[in-house]
Protein backbone atom coordinates (compact mmCIF):
# COMPACT_ATOMS: atom_id res chain seq x y z
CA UNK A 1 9.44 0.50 15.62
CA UNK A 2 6.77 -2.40 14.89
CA UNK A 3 7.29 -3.68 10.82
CA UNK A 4 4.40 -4.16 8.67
CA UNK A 5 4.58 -6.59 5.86
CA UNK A 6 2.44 -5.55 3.27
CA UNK A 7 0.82 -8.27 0.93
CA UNK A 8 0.05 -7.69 -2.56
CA UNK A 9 -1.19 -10.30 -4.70
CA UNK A 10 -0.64 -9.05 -8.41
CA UNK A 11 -2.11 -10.72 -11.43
CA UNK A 12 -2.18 -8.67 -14.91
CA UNK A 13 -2.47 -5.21 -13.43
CA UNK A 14 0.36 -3.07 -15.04
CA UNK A 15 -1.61 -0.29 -15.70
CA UNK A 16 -2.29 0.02 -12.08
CA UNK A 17 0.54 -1.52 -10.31
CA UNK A 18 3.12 1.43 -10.39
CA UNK A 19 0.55 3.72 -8.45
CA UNK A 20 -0.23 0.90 -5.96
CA UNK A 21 3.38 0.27 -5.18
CA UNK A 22 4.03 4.22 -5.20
CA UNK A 23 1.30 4.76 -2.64
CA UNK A 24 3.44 1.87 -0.33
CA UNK A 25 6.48 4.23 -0.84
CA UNK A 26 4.61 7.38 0.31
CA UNK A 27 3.57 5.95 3.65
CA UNK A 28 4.65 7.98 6.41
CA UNK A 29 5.31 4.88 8.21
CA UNK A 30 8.18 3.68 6.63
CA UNK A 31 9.41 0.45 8.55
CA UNK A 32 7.78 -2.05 6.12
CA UNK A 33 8.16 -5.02 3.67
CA UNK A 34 6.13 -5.34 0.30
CA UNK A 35 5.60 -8.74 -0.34
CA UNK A 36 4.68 -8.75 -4.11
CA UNK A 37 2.83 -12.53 -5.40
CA UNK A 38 3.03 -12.22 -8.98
CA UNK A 39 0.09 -14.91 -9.56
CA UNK A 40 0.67 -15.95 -13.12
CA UNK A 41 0.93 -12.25 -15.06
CA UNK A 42 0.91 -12.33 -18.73
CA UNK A 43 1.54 -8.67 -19.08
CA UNK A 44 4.51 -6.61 -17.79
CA UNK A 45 3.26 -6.91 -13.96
CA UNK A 46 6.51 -9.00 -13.54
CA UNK A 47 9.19 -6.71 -15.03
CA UNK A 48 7.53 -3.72 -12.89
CA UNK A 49 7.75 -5.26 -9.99
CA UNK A 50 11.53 -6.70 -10.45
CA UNK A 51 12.28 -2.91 -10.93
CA UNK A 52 11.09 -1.69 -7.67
CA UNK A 53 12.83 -4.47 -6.19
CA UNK A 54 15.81 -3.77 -7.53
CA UNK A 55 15.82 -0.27 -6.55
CA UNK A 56 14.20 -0.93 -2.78
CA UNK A 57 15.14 -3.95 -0.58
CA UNK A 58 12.00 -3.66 1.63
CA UNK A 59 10.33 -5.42 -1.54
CA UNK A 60 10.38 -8.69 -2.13
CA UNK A 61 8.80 -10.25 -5.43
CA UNK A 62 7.24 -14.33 -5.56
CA UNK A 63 6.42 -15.80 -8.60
CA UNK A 64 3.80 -18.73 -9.15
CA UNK A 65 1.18 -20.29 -11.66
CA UNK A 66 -2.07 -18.43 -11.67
CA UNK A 67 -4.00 -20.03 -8.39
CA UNK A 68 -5.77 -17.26 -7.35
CA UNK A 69 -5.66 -14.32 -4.75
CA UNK A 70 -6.32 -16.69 -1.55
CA UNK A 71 -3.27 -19.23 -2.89
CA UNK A 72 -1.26 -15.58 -3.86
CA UNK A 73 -1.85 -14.36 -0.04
CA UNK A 74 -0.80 -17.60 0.91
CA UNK A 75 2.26 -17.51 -0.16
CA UNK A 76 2.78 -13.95 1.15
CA UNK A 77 2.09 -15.50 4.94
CA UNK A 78 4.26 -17.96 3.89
CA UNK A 79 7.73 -15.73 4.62
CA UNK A 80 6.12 -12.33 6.14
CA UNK A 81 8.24 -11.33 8.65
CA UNK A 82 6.46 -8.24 9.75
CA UNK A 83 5.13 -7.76 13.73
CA UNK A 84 1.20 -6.88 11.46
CA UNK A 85 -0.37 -7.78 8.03
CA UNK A 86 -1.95 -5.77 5.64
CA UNK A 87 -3.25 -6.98 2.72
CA UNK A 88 -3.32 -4.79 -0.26
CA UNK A 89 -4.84 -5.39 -4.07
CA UNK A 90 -2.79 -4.53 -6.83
CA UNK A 91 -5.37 -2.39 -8.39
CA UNK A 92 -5.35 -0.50 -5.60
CA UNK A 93 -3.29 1.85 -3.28
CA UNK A 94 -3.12 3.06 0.13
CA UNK A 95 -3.49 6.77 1.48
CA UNK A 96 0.21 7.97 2.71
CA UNK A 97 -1.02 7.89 6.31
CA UNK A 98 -3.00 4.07 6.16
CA UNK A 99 -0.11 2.22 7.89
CA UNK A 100 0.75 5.03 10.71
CA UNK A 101 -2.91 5.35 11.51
CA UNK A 102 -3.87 2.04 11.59
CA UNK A 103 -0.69 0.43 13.56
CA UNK A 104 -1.40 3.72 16.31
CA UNK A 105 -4.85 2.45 16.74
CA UNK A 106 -3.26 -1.40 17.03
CA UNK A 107 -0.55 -0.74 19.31
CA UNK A 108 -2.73 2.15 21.32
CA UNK A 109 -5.53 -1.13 22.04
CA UNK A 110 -3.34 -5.02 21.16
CA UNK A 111 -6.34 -5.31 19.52
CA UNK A 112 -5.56 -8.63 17.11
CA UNK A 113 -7.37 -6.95 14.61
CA UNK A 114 -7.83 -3.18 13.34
CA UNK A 115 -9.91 -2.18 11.18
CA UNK A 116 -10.72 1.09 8.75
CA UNK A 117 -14.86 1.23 8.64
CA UNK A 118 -14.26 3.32 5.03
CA UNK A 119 -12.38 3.41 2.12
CA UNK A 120 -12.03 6.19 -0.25
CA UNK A 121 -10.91 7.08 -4.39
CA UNK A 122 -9.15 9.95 -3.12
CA UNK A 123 -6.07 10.66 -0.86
CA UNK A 124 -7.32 12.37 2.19
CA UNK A 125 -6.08 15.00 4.93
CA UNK A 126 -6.10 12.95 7.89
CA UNK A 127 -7.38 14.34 11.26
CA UNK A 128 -5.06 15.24 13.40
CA UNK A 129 -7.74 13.44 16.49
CA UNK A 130 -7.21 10.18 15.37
CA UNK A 131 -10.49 8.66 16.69
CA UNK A 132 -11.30 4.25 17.34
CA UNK A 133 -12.98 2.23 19.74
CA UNK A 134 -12.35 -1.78 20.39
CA UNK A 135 -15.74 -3.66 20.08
CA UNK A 136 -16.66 -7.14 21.28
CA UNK A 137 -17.78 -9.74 20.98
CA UNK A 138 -16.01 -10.25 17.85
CA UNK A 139 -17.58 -12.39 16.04
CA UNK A 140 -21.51 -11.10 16.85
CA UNK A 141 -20.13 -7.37 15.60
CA UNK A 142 -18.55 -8.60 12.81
CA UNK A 143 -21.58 -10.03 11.26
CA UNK A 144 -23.90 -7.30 11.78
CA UNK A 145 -21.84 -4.06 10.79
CA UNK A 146 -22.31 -4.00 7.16
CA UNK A 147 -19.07 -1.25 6.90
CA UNK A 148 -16.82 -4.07 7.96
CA UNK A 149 -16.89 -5.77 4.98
CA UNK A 150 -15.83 -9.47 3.84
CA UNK A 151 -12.61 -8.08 2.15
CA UNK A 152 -9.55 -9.06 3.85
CA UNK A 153 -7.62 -5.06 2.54
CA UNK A 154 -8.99 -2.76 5.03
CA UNK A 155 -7.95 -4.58 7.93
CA UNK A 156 -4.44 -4.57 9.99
CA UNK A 157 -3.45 -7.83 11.66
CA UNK A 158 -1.50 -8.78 14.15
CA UNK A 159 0.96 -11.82 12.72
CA UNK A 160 0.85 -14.00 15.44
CA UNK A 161 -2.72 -14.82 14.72
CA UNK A 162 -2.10 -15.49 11.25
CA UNK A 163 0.41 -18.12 11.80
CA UNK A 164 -1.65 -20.98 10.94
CA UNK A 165 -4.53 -19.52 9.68
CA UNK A 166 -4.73 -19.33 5.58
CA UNK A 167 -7.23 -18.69 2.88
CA UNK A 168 -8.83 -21.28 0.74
CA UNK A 169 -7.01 -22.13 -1.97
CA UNK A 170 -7.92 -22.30 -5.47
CA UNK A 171 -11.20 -20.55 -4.88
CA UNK A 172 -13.27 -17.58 -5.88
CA UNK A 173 -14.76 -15.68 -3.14
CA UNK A 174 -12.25 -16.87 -0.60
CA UNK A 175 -12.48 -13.60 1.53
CA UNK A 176 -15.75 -14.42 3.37
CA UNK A 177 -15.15 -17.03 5.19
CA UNK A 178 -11.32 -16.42 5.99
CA UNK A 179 -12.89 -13.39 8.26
CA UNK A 180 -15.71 -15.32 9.51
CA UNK A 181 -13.11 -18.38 10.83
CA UNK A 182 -10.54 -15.44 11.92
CA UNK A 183 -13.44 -13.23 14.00
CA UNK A 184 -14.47 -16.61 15.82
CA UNK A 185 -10.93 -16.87 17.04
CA UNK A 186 -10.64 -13.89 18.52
CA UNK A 187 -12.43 -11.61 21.35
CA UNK A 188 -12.47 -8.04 20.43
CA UNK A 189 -11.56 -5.65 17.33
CA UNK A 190 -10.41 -2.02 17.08
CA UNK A 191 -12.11 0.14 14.19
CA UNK A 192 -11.92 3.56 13.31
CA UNK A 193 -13.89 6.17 10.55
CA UNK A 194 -10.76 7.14 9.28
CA UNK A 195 -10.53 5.56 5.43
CA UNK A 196 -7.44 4.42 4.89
CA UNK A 197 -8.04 2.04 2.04
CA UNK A 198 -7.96 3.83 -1.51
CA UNK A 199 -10.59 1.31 -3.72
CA UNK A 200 -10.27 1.56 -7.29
CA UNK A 201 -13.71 0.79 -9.15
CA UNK A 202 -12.54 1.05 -12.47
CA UNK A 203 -11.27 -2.27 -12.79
CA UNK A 204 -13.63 -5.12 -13.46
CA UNK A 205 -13.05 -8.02 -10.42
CA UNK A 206 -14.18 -11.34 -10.11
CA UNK A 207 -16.94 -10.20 -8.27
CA UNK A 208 -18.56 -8.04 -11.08
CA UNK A 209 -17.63 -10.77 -14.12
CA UNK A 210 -19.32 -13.49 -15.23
CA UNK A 211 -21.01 -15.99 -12.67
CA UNK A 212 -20.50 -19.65 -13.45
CA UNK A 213 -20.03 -22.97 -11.91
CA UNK A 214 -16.81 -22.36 -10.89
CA UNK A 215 -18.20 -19.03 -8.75
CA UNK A 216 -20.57 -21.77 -7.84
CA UNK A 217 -18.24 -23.89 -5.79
CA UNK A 218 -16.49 -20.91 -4.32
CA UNK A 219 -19.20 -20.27 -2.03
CA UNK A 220 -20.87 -23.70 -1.52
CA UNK A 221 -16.62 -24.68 -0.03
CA UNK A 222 -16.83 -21.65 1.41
CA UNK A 223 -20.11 -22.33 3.47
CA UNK A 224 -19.17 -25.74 3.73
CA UNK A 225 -15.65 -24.72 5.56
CA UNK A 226 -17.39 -22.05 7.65
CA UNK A 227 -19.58 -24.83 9.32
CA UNK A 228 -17.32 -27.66 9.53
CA UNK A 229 -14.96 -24.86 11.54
CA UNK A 230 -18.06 -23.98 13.82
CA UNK A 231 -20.74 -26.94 13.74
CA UNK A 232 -19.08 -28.26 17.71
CA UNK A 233 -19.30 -24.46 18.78
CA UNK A 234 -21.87 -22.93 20.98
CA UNK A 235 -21.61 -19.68 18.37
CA UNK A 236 -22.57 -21.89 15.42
CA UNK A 237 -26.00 -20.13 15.18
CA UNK A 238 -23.94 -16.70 14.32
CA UNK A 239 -21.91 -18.52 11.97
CA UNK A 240 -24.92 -19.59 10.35
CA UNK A 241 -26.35 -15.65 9.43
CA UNK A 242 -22.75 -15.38 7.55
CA UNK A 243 -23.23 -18.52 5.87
CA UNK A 244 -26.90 -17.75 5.02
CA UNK A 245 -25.58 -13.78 3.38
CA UNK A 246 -23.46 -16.33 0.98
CA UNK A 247 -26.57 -18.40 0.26
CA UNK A 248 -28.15 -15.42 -0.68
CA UNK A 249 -25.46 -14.11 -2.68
CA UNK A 250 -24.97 -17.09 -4.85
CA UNK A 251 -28.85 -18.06 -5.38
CA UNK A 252 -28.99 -13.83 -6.52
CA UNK A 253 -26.88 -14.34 -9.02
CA UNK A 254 -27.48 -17.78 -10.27
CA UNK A 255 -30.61 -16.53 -10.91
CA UNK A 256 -29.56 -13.73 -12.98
CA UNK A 257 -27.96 -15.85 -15.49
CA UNK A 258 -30.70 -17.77 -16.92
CA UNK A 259 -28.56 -21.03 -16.88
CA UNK A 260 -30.40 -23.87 -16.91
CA UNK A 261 -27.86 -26.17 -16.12
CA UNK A 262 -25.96 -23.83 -13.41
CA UNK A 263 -29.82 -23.37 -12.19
CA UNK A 264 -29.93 -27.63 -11.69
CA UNK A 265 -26.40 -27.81 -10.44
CA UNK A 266 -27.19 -24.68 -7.67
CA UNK A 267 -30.22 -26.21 -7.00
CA UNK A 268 -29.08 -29.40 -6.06
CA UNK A 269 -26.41 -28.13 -3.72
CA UNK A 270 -28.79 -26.09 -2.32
CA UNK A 271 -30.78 -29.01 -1.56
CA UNK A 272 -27.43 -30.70 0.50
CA UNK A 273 -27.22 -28.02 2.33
CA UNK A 274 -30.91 -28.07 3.77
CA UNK A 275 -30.72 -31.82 4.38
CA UNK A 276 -27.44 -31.77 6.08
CA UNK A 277 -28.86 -28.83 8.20
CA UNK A 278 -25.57 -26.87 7.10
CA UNK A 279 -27.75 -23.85 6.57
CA UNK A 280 -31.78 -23.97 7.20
CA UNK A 281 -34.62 -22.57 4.98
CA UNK A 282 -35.78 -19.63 7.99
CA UNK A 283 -32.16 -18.45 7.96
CA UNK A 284 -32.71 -17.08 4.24
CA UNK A 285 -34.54 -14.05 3.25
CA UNK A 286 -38.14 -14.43 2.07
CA UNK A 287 -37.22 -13.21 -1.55
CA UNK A 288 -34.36 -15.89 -2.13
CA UNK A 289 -36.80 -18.27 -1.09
CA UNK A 290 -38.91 -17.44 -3.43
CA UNK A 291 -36.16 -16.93 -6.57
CA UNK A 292 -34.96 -20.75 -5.29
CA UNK A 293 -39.19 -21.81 -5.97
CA UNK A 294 -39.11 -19.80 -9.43
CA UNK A 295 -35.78 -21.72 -9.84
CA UNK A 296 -37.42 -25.00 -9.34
CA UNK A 297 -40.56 -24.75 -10.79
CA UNK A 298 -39.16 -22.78 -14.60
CA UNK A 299 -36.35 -25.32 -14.86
């Protein structure tokens, strides 16, 4: 029976940790690990999760300074022993059939990568016609079908291509372009309907706090590692539509804040990336062409 190490980065979420590690417990697949990162916790995150270890050997519990998710999942990879990867937020849990489903579905196609299209707040009944299909080319698919998404938690991976390959460190935003290097080093992908992802909403994530420099420099590295990783490639121009959502993304919500000085700074970088041809002006959407002129010409 294939192992799955599951991966769960963990910084200051004790009031939803218990459930998240409760929902690994209740998986009707039952040959896993838990690989538990405690990234810095000031609250009783760490004391929960010595507990569980205590009373289960299948979980294993890491603890480092606060460097982020990306550094946390790191150091999962690190000493995952499992035949797949899932990755799995603290806040978080997992429907009691995620793992079976999704390793059927891997094992059913050696697809590298599988792949539940939704997520859900509540635990399902699963379908007893347990419904995929493998898609290719990777990479093109990837980009265009929105119900993907750039989260690395709905996804089951086979280890052997995560080996080498590693989030960036130290960064916010680090999910994006992990995928987009990961789907240009592989052929195909197996997805199914099924959700098998339980997504919490009431917790407030990076994504939905603040925006500030340091946001900032999470997606200009994280554009700037997506095209060093494809600028010799003949797919480079597919690349470029991922890099080009992040653009977006960032310029949207730079101008939301009203920051002068992050408005400069943004703008600036922008500007590097035009002249260095990293990402051009006709890959961007009209309106955050026009929000980067408003930029320019209110600063």
């Amino acid at each position: 029976m294939k192992k799955i190490s599951v991966i769960i980065p963990v910084y200051n979420t004790e009031k939803y940790l218990e459930r998240c590690l409760d929902s690994v417990l209740a998986q009707t697949h039952q040959n896993f690990e838990v690989i538990c990162v405690n990234d810095g916790s000031t609250d009783a995150s760490e004391s929960i999760l010595k507990r569980y270890a205590e009373k289960d050997k299948r979980f294993k519990v890491m603890k480092q300074p606060n460097q982020g998710q990306g550094t946390a999942r790191n150091s999962g990879l690190d000493i995952a022993t499992g035949d797949y990867i899932l990755f799995l937020d603290s806040d978080d849990q997992l429907p009691d059939y995620a793992l079976a489903v999704l390793l059927e579905i891997a094992l059913k196609t050696n697809a590298p990568v599988t792949i539940s299209r939704k997520w859900t707040h509540t635990q399902q009944n699963l379908d007893k016609n347990i419904s995929y299909e493998v898609i290719s080319p990777a990479l093109k698919n990837f980009i265009s079908d929105r119900c993907i998404f750039s989260s690395p938690w709905n996804k089951l991976y086979r280890a052997d291509i995560l080996k080498t390959h590693r989030f960036i460190s130290g960064i916010c935003f680090e999910d994006w372009p992990f995928l987009t290097t990961l789907f240009g080093q592989i052929d195909s992908y197996a997805c199914t309907n099924i959700p098998c992802y339980l997504y919490n909403e009431e917790n407030v994530s990076t994504v939905r706090s603040s925006f500030n420099q340091k946001k900032t420099d999470g997606y200009l590295m994280g554009i700037r590692y997506v095209y060093d990783f494809y600028k010799d490639r003949s797919d480079l121009n597919l690349a470029q539509k991922r890099m080009a959502v992040a653009v977006k993304m960032m310029v949207n919500k730079v101008y939301k804040t009203k920051d002068k000085d992050l408005t400069r700074y943004t703008l600036a970088q922008v500007d590097d990336l035009f002249q260095k041809r990293i990402i051009k002006k006709y890959q961007l959407p009209f309106k955050t062409l026009f929000r980067l002129w408003k930029m320019r010409h209110s600063n």
